[in-house]
N, C-alpha and C. Protein backbone atom coordinates (compact mmCIF):
# COMPACT_ATOMS: atom_id res chain seq x y z
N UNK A 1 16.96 35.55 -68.07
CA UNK A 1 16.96 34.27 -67.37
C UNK A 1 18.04 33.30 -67.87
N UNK A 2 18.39 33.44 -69.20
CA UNK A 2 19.28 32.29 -69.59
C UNK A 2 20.90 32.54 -69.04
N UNK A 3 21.10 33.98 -69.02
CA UNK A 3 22.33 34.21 -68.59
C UNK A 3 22.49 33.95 -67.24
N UNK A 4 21.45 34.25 -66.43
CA UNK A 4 21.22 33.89 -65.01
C UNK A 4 21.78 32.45 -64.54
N UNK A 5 20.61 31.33 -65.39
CA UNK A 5 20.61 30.15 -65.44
C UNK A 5 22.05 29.48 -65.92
N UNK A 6 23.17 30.08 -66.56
CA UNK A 6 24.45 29.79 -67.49
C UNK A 6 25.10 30.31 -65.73
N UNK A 7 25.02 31.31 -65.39
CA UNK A 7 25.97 32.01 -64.51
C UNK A 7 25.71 30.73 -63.28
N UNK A 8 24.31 30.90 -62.70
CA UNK A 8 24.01 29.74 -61.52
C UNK A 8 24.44 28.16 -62.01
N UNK A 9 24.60 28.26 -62.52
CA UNK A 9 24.56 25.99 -63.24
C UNK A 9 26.37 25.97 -63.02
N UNK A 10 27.26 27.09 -63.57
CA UNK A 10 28.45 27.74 -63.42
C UNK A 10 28.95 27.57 -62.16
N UNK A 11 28.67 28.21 -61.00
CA UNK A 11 28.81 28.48 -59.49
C UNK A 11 28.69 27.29 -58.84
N UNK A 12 27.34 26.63 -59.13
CA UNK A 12 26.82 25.46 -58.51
C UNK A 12 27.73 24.35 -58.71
N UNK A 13 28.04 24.25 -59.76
CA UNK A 13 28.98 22.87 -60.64
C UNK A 13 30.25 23.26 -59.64
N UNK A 14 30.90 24.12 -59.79
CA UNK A 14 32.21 24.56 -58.87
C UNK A 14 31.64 24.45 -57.34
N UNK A 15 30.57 24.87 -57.20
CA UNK A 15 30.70 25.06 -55.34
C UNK A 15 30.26 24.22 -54.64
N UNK A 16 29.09 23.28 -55.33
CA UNK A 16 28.21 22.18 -54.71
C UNK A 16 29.36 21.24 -54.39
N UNK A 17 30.03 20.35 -55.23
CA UNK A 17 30.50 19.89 -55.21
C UNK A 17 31.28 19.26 -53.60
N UNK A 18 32.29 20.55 -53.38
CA UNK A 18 33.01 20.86 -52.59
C UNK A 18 32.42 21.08 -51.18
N UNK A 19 31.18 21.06 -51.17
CA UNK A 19 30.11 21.41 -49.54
C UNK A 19 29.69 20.44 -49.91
N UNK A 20 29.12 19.21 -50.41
CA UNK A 20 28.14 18.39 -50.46
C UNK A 20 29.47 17.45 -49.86
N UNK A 21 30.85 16.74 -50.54
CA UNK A 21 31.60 15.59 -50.43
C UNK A 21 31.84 15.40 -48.87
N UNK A 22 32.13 16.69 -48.21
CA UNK A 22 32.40 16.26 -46.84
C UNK A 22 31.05 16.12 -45.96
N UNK A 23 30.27 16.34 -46.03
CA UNK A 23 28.87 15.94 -45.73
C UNK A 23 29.10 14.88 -46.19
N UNK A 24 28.60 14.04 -46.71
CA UNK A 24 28.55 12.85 -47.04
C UNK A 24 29.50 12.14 -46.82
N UNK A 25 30.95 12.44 -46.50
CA UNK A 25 31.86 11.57 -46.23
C UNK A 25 31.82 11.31 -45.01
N UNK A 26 31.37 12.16 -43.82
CA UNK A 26 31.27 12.88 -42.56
C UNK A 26 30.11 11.27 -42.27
N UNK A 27 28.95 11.44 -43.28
CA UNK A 27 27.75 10.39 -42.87
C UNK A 27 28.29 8.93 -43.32
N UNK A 28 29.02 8.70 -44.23
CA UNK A 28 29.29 7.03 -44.92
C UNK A 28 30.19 6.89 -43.36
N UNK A 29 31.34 7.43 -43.04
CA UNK A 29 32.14 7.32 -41.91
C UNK A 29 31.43 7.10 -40.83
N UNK A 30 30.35 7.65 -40.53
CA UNK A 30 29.57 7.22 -39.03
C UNK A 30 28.67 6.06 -39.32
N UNK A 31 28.38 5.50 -40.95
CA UNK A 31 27.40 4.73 -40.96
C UNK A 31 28.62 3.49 -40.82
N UNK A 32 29.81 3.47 -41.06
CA UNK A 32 30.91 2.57 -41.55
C UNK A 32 31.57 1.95 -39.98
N UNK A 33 31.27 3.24 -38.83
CA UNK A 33 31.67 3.01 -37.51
C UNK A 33 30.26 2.23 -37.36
N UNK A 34 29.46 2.57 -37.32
CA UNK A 34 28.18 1.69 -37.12
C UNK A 34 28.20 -0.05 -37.15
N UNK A 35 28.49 -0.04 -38.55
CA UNK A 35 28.59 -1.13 -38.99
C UNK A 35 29.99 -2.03 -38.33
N UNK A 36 30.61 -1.41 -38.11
CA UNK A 36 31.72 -1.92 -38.30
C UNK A 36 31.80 -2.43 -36.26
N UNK A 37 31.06 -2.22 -35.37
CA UNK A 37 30.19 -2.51 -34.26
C UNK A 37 29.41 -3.42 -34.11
N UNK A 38 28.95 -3.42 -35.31
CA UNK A 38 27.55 -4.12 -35.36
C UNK A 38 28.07 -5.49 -35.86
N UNK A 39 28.88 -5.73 -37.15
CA UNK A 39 29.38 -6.69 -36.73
C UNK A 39 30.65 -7.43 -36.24
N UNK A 40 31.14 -6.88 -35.52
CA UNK A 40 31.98 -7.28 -33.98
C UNK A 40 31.21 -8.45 -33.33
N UNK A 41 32.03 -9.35 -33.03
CA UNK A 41 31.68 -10.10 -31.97
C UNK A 41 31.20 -9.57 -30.60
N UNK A 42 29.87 -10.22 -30.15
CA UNK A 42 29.51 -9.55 -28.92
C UNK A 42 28.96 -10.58 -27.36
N UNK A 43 30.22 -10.06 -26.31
CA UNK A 43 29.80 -11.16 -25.68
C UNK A 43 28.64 -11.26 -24.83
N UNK A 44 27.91 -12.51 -24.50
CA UNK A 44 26.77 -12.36 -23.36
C UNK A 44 26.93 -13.50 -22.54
N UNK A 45 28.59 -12.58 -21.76
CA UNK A 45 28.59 -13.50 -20.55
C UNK A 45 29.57 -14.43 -20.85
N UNK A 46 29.00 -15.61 -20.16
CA UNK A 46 29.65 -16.75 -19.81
C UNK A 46 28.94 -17.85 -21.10
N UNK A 47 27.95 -17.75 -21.16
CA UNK A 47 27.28 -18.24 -22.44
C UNK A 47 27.57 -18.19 -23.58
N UNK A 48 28.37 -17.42 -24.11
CA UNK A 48 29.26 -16.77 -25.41
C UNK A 48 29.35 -15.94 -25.95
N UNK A 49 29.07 -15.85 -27.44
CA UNK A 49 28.63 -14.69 -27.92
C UNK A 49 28.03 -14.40 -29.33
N UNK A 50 28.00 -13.67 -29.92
CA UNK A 50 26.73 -13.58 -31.14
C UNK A 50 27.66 -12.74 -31.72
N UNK A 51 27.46 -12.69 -33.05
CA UNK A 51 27.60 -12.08 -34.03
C UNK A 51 26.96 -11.94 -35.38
N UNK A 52 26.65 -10.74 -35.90
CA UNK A 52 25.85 -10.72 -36.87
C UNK A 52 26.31 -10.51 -38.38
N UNK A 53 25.83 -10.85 -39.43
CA UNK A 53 26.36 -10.38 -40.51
C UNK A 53 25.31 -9.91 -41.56
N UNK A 54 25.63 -8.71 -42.91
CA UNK A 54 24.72 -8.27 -43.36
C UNK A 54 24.43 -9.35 -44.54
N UNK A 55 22.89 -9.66 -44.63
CA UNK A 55 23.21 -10.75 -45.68
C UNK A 55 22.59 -10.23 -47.03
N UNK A 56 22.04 -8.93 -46.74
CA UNK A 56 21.96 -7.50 -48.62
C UNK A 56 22.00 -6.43 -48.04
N UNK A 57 21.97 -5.88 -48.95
CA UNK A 57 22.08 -4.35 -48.77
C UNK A 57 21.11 -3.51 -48.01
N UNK A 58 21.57 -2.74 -46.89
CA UNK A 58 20.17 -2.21 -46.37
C UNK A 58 19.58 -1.27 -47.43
N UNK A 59 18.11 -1.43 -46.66
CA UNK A 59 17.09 -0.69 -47.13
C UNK A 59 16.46 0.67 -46.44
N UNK A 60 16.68 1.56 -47.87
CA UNK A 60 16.58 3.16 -46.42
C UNK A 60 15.35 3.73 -47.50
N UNK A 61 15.11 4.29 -46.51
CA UNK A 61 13.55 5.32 -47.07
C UNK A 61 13.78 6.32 -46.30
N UNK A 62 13.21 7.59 -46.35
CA UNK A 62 12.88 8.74 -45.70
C UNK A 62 13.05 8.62 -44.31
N UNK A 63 11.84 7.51 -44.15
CA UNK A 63 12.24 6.90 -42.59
C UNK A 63 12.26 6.31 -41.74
N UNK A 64 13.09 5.20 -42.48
CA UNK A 64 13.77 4.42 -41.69
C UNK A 64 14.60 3.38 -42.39
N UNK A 65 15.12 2.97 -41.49
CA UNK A 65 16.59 1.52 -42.18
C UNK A 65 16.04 0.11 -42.13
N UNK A 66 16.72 -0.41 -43.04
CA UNK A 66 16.15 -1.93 -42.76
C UNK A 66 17.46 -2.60 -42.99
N UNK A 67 17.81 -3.49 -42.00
CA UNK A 67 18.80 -4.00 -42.33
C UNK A 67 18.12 -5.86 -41.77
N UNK A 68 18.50 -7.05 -42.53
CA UNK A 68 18.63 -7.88 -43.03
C UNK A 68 19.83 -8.73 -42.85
N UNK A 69 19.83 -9.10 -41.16
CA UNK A 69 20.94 -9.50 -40.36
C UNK A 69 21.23 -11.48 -40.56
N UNK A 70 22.21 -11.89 -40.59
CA UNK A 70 22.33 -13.45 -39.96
C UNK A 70 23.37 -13.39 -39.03
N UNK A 71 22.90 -14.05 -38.09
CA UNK A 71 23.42 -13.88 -36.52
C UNK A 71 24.11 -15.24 -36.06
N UNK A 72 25.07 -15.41 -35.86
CA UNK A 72 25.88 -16.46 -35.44
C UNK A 72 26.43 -16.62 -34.25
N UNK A 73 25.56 -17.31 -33.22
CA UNK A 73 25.81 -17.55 -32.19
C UNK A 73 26.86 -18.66 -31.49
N UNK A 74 27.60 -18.27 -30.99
CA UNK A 74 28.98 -19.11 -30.36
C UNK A 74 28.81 -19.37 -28.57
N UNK A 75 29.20 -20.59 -28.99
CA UNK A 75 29.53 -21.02 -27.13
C UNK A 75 30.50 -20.23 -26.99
N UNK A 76 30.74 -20.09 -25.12
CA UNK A 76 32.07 -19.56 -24.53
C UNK A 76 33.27 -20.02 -25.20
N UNK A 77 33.51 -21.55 -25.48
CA UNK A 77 34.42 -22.69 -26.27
C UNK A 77 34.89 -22.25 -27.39
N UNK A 78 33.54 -21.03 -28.04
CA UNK A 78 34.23 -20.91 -29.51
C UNK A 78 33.39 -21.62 -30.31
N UNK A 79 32.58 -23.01 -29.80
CA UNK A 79 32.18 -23.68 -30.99
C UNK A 79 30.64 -23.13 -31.44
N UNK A 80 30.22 -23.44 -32.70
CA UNK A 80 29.29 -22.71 -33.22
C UNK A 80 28.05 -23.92 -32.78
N UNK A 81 26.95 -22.40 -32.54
CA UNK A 81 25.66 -23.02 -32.09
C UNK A 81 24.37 -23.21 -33.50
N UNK A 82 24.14 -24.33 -33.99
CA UNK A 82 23.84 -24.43 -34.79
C UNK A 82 22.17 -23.84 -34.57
N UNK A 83 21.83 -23.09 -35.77
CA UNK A 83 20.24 -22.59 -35.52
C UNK A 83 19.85 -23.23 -36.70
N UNK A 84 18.32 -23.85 -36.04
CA UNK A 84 17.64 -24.01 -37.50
C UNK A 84 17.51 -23.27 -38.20
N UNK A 85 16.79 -23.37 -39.33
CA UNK A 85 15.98 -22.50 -40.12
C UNK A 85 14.68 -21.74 -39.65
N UNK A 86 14.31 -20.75 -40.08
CA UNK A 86 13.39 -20.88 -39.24
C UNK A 86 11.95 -20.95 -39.74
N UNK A 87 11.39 -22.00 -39.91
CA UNK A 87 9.85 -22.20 -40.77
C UNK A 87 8.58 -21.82 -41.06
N UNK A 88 8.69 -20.89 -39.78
CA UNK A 88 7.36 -19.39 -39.86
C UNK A 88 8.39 -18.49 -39.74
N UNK A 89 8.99 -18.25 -41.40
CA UNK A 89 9.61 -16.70 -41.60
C UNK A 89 8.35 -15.29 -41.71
N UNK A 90 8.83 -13.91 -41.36
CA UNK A 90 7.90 -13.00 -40.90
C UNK A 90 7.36 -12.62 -42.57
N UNK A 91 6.35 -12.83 -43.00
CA UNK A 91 6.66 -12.48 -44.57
C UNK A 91 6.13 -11.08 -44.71
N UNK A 92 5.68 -10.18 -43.37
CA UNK A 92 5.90 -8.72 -43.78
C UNK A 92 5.95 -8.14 -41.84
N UNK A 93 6.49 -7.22 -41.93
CA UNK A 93 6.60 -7.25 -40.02
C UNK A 93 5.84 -5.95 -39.92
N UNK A 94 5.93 -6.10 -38.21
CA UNK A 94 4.51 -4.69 -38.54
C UNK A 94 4.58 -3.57 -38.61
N UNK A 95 3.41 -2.61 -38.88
CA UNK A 95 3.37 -1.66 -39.11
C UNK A 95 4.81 -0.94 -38.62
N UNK A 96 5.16 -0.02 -39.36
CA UNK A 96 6.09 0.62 -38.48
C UNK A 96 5.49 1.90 -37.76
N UNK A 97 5.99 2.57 -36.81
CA UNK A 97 5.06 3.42 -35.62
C UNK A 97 6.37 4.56 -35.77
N UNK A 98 5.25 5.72 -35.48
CA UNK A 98 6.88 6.78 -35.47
C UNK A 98 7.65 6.95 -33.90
N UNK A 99 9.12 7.15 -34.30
CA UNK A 99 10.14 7.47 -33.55
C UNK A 99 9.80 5.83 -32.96
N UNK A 100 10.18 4.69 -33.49
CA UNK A 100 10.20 3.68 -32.65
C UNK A 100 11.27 2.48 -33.27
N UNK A 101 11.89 2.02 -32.85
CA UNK A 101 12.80 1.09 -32.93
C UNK A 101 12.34 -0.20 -33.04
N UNK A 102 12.13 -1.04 -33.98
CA UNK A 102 11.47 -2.40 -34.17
C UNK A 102 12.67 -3.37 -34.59
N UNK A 103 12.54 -4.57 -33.85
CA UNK A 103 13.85 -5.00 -34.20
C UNK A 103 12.87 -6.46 -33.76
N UNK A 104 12.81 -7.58 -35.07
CA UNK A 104 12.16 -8.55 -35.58
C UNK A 104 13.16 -9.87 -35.08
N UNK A 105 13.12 -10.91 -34.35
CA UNK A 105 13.92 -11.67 -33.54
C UNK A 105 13.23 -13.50 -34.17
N UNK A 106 14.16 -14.32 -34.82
CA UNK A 106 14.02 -15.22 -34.74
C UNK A 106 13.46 -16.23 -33.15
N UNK A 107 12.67 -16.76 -32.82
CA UNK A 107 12.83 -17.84 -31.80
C UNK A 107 13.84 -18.68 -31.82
N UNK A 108 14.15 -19.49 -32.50
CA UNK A 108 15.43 -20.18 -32.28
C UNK A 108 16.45 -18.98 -32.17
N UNK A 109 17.01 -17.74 -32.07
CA UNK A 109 18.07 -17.27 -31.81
C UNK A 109 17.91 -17.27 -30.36
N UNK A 110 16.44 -16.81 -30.35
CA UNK A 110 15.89 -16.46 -28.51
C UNK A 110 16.39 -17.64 -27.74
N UNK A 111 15.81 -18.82 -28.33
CA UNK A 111 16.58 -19.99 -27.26
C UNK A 111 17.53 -20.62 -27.66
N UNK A 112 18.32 -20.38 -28.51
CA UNK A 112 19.89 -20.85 -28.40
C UNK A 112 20.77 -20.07 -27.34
């Protein structure tokens, strides 16, 4: 077993390496196009447009993402639409449900 274990740890160190980096470079690159979409300016219309920014680091588990957006909404003009704060923040959101997309929405973004 030990020579086994010396020969495999050997192979692995040389071969993993080299199959694992482009996998993973393959996924940071589609998560980086993602992002890099997400926050783009986006228009709605004649009304203006929104844009979001990440304000920490997302949060990933097995399954699913959490990302932790501030959204900056603009007139057509360009000028910025000021949002309150918002004073019933969600202090845990719900359950999450499988294969489902939950996406947690300030009211003041809704009616700005």
């Amino acid at each position: 077993p030990k020579l086994v274990n010396k020969f495999l740890d050997s192979i692995l160190q040389k071969v993993l390496p080299n199959m694992l980096c482009p996998a993973v470079d393959a996924v940071l690159t589609l998560v980086n196009q993602k992002f890099t979409t997400l926050i783009s300016p986006s228009s709605v219309g004649t009304a203006g447009s929104i844009q979001y920014a990440l304000l920490s680091a997302p949060v990933t588990s097995e399954d699913f993402i959490e990302l932790d957006l501030n959204t900056t909404v603009l007139q057509e003009a360009g000028d910025l639409i000021d949002l309150p704060a918002d004073p019933s923040a969600l202090i845990s959101p719900p359950p999450k449900m499988d294969s489902a997309t939950q996406l947690v929405l300030s009211v003041h973004l809704l009616s700005a």
